[in-house]
N, C-alpha and C. Protein backbone atom coordinates (compact mmCIF):
# COMPACT_ATOMS: atom_id res chain seq x y z
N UNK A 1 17.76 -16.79 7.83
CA UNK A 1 17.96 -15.42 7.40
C UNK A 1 17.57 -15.25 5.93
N UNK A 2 18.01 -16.31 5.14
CA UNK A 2 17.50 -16.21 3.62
C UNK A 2 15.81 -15.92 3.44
N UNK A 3 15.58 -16.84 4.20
CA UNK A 3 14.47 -16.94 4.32
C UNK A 3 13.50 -15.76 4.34
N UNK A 4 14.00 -14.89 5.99
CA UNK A 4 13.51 -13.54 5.96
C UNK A 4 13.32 -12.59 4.83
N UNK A 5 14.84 -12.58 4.58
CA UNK A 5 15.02 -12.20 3.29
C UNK A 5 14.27 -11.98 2.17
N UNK A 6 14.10 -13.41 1.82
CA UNK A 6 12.84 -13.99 0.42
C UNK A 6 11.66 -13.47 0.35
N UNK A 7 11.29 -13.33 2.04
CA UNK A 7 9.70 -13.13 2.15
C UNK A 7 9.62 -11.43 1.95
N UNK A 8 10.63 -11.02 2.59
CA UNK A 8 10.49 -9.11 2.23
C UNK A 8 10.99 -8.91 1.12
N UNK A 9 11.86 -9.40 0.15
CA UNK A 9 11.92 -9.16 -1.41
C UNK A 9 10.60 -9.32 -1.95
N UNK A 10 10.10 -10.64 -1.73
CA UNK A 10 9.01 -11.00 -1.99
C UNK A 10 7.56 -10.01 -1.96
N UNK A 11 7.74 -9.21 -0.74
CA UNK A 11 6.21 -8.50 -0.33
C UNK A 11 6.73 -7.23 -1.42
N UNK A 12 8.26 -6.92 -1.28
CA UNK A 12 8.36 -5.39 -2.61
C UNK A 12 8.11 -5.43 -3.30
N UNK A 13 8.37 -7.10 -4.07
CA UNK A 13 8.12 -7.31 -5.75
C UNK A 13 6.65 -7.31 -6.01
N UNK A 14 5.85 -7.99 -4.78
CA UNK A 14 4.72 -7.76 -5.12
C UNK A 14 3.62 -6.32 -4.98
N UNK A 15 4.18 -5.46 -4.44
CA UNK A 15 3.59 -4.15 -4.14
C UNK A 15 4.17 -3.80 -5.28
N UNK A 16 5.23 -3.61 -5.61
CA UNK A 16 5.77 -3.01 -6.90
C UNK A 16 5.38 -3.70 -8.19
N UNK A 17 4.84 -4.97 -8.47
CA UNK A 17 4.16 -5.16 -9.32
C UNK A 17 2.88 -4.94 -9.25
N UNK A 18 1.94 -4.86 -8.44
CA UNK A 18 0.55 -4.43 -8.40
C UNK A 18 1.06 -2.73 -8.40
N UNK A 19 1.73 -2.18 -8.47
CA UNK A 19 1.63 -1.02 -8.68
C UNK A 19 2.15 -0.08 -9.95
N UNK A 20 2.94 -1.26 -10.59
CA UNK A 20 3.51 -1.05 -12.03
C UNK A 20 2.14 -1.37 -12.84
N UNK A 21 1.48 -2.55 -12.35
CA UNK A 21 0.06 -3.10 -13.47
C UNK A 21 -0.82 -2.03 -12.78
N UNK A 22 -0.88 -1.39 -12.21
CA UNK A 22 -2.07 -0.60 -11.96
C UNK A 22 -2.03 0.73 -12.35
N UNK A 23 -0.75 1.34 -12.23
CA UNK A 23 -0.41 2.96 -13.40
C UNK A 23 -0.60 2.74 -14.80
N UNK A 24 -0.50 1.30 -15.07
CA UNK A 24 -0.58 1.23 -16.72
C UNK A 24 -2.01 0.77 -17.41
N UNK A 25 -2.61 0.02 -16.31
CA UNK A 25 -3.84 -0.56 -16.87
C UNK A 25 -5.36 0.32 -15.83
N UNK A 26 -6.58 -0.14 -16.37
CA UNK A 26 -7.59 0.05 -15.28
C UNK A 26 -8.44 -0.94 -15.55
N UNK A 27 -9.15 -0.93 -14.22
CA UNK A 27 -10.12 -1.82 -13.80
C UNK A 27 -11.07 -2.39 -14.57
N UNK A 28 -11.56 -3.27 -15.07
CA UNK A 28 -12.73 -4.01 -15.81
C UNK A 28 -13.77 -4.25 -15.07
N UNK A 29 -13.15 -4.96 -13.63
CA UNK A 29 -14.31 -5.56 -12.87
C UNK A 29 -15.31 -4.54 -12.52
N UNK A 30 -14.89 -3.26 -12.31
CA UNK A 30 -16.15 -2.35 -11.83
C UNK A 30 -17.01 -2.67 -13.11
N UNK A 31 -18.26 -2.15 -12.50
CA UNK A 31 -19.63 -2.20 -13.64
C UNK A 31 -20.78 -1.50 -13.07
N UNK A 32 -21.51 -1.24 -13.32
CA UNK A 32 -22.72 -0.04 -12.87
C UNK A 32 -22.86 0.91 -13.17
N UNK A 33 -23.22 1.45 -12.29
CA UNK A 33 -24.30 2.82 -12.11
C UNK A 33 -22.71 4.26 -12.21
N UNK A 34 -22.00 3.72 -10.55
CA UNK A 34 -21.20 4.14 -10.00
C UNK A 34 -19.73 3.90 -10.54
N UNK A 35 -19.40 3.03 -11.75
CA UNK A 35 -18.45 2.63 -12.25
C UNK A 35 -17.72 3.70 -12.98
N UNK A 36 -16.60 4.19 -12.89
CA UNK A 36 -15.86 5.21 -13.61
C UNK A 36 -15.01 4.12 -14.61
N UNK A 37 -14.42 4.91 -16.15
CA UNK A 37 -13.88 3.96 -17.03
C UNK A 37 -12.34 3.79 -16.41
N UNK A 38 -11.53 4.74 -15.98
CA UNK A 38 -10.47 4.64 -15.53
C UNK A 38 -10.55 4.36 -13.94
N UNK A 39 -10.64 3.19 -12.85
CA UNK A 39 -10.50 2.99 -11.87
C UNK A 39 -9.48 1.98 -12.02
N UNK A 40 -8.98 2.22 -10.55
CA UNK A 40 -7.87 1.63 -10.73
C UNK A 40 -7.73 0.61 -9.31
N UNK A 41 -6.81 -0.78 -9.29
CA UNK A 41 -7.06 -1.79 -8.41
C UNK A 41 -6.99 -1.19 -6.68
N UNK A 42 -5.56 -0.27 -6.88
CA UNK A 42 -5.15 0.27 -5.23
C UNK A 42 -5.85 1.81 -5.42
N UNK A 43 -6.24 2.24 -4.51
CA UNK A 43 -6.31 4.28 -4.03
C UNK A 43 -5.03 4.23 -3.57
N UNK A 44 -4.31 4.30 -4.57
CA UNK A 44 -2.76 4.85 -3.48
C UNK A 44 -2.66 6.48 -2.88
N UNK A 45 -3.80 6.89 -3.61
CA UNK A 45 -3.70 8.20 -2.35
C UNK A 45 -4.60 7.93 -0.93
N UNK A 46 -5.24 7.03 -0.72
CA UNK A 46 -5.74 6.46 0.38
C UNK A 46 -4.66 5.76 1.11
N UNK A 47 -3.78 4.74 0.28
CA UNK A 47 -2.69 4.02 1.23
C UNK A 47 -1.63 5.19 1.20
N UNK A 48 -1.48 5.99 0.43
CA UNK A 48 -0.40 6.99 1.65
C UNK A 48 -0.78 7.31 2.36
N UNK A 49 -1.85 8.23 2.29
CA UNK A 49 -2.48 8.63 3.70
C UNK A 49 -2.68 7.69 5.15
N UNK A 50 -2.66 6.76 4.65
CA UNK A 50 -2.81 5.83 5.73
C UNK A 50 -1.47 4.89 6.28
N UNK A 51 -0.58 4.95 5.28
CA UNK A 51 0.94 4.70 5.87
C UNK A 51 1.23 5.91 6.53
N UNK A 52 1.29 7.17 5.99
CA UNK A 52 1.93 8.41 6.54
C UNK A 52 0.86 8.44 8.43
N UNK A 53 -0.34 7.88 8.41
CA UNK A 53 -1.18 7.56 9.97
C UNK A 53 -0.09 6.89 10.86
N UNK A 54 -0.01 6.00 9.89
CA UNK A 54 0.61 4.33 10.66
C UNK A 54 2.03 5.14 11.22
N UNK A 55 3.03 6.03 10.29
CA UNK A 55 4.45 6.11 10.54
C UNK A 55 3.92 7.13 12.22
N UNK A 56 3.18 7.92 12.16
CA UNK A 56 3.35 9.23 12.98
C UNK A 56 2.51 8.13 14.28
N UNK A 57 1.70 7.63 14.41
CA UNK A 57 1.16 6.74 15.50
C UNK A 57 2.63 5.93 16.27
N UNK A 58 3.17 5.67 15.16
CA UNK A 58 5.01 4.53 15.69
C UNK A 58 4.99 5.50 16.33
N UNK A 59 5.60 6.46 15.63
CA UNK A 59 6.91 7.37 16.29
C UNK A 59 6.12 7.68 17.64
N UNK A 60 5.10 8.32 17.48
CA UNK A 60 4.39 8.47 18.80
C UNK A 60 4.80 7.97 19.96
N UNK A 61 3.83 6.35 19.71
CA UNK A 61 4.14 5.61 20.46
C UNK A 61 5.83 4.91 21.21
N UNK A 62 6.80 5.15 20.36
CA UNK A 62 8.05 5.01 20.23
C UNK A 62 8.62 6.00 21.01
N UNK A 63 7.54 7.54 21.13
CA UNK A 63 8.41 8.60 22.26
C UNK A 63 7.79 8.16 23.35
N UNK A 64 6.54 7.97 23.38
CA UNK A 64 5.96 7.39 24.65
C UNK A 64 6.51 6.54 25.70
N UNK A 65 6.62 5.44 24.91
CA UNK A 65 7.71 4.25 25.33
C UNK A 65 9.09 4.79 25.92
N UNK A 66 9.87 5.12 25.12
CA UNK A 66 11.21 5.23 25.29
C UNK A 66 11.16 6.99 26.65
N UNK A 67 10.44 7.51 26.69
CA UNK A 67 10.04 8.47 27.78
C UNK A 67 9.98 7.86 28.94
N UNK A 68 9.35 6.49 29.00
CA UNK A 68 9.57 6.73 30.89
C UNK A 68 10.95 5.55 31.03
């Protein structure tokens, strides 16, 4: 159980630290043509949009299921 535990503290601290270093800093590695000065590591308006997919597909599937 600790264990479980460790590993999902573990995945928050790390989303929540890539997301504390990424409101404060931007990207270096871009370079080019297409490179903006402020980019940043995550699109977190891409991963909401795409968690808020993921939640409504569950539930979906979750009425589906639990329906017959």
């Amino acid at each position: 159980m600790r264990t479980f535990f460790g590993m999902i503290l573990g995945a928050l601290l790390l989303v929540g630290g890539v997301y504390v270093y990424d409101s404060a800093q931007t990207s270096s590695v871009a370079s080019g043509q297409v490179a903006q000065s402020n980019r940043t590591i995550v699109n977190w308006d891409v991963a909401a949009e795409n968690w808020k997919v993921l939640k409504t597909r569950a539930h979906e599937e979750w009425v589906r299921i639990a329906s017959k």
